[in-house]
C-alpha atoms as a PDB file:
ATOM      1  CA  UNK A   1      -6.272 -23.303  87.906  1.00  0.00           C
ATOM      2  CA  UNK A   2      -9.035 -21.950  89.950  1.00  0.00           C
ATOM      3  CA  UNK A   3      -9.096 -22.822  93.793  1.00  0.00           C
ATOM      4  CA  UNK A   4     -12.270 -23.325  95.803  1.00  0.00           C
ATOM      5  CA  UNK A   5     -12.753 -22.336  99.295  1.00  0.00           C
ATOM      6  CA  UNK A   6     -15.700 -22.750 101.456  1.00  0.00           C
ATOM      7  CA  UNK A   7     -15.938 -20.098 103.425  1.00  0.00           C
ATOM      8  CA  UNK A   8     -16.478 -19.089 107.354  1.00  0.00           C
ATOM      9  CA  UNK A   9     -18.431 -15.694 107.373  1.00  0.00           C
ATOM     10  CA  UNK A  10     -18.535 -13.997 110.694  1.00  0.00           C
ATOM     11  CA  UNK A  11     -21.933 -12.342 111.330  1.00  0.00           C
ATOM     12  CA  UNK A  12     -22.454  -8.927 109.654  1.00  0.00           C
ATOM     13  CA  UNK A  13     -21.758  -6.809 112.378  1.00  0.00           C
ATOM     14  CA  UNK A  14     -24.839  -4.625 114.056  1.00  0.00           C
ATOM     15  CA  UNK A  15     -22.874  -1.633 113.656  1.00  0.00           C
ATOM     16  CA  UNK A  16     -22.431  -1.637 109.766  1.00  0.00           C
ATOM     17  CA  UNK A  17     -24.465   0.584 107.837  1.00  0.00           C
ATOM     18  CA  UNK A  18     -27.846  -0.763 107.362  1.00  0.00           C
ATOM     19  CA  UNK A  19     -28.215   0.936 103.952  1.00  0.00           C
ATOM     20  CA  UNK A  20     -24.405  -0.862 103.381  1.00  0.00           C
ATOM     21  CA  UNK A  21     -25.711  -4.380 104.241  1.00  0.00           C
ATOM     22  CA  UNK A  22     -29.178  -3.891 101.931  1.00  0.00           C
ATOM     23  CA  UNK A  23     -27.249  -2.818  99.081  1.00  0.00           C
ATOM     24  CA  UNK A  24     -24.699  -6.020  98.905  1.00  0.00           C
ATOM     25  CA  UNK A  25     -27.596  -8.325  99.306  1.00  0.00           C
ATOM     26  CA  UNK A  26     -26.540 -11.898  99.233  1.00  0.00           C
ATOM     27  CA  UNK A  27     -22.661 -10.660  99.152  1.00  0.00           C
ATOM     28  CA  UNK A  28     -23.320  -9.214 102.437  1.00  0.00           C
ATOM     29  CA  UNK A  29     -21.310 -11.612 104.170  1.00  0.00           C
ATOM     30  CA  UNK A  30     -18.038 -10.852 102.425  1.00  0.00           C
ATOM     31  CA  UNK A  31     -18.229  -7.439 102.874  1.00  0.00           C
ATOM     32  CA  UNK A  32     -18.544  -8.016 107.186  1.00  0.00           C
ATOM     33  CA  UNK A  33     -15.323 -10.336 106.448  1.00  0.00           C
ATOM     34  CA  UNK A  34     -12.468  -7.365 107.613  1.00  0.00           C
ATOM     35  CA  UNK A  35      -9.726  -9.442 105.704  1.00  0.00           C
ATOM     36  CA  UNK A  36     -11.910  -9.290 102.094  1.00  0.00           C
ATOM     37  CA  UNK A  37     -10.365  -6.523  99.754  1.00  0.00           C
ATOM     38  CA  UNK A  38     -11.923  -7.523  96.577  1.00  0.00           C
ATOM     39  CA  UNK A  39     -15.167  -9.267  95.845  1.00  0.00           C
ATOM     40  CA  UNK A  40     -15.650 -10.417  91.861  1.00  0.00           C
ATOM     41  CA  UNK A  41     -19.543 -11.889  90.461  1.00  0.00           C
ATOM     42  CA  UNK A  42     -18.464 -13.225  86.946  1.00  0.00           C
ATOM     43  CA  UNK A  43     -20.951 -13.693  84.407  1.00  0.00           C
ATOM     44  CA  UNK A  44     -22.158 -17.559  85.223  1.00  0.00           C
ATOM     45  CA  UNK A  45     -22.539 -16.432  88.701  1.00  0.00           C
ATOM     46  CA  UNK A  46     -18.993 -17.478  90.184  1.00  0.00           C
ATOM     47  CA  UNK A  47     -18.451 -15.546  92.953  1.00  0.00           C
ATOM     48  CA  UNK A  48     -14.478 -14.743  94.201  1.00  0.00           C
ATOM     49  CA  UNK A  49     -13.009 -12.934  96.893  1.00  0.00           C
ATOM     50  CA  UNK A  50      -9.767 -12.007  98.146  1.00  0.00           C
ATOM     51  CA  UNK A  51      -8.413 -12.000 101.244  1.00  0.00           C
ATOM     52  CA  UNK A  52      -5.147 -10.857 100.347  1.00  0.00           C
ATOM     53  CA  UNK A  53      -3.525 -13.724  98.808  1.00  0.00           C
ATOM     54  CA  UNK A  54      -5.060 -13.675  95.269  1.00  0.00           C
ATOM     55  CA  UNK A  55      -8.887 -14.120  94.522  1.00  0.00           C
ATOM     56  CA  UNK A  56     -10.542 -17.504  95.224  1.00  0.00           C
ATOM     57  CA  UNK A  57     -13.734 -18.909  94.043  1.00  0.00           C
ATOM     58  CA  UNK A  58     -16.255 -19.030  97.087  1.00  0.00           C
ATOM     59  CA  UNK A  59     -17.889 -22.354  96.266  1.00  0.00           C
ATOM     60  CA  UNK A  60     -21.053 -21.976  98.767  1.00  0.00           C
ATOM     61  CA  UNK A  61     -22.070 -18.861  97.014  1.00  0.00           C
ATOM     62  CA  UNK A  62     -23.546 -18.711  93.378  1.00  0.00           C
ATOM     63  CA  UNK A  63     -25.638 -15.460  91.797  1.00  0.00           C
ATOM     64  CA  UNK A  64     -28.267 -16.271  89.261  1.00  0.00           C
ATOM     65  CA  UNK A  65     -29.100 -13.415  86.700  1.00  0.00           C
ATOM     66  CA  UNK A  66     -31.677 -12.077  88.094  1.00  0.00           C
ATOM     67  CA  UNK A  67     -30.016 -11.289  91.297  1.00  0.00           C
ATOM     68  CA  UNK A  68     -26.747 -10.172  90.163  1.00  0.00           C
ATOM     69  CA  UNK A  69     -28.895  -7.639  88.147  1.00  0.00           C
ATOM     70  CA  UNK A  70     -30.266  -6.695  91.644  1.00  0.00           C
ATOM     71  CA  UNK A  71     -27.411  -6.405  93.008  1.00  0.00           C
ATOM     72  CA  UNK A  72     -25.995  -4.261  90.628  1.00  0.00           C
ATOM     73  CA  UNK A  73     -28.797  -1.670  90.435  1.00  0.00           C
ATOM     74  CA  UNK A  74     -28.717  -1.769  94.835  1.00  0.00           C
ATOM     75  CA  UNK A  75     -24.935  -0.879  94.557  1.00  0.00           C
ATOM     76  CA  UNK A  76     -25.554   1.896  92.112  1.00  0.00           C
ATOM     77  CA  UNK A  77     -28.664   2.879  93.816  1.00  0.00           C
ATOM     78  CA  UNK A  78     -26.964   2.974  96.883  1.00  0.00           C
ATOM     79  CA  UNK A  79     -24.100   5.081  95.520  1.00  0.00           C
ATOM     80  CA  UNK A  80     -26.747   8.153  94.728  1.00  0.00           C
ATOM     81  CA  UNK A  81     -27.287   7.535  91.104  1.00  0.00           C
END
């Protein structure tokens, strides 16, 4: 069974990497969350994250194609290929 959690995102913070906050795009927000380890975009969007008690479906936050195909060539982009 999959949970659901709607999530509180702090702010990303002003000192993160610029560069690091363009290239995760809408999953931005998770990745200013200190207590998120893992962040998972399945193929119908889904997004889950863990904060260290198992991965759990964020329900606010849904990719469409197109943008997890943006996100994935910022990432890689980002990471000098």
């Amino acid at each position: 069974m999959i949970s659901a959690t709607s999530w509180s995102f702090p702010t990303p913070k002003s000192s993160q990497s610029s560069l690091a906050t363009r290239a995760l795009g809408p999953l931005a927000t998770l990745g200013s969350d200190d207590r998120v380890t893992d962040v998972f975009v399945v193929a119908d969007g889904r997004v889950f994250a863990d904060r260290g008690s198992g991965a759990q479906l964020v329900s606010d936050l849904h990719l469409p194609a197109s943008d997890s195909i943006a996100l994935a060539r910022s990432l890689i982009e980002a990471g000098g290929r």
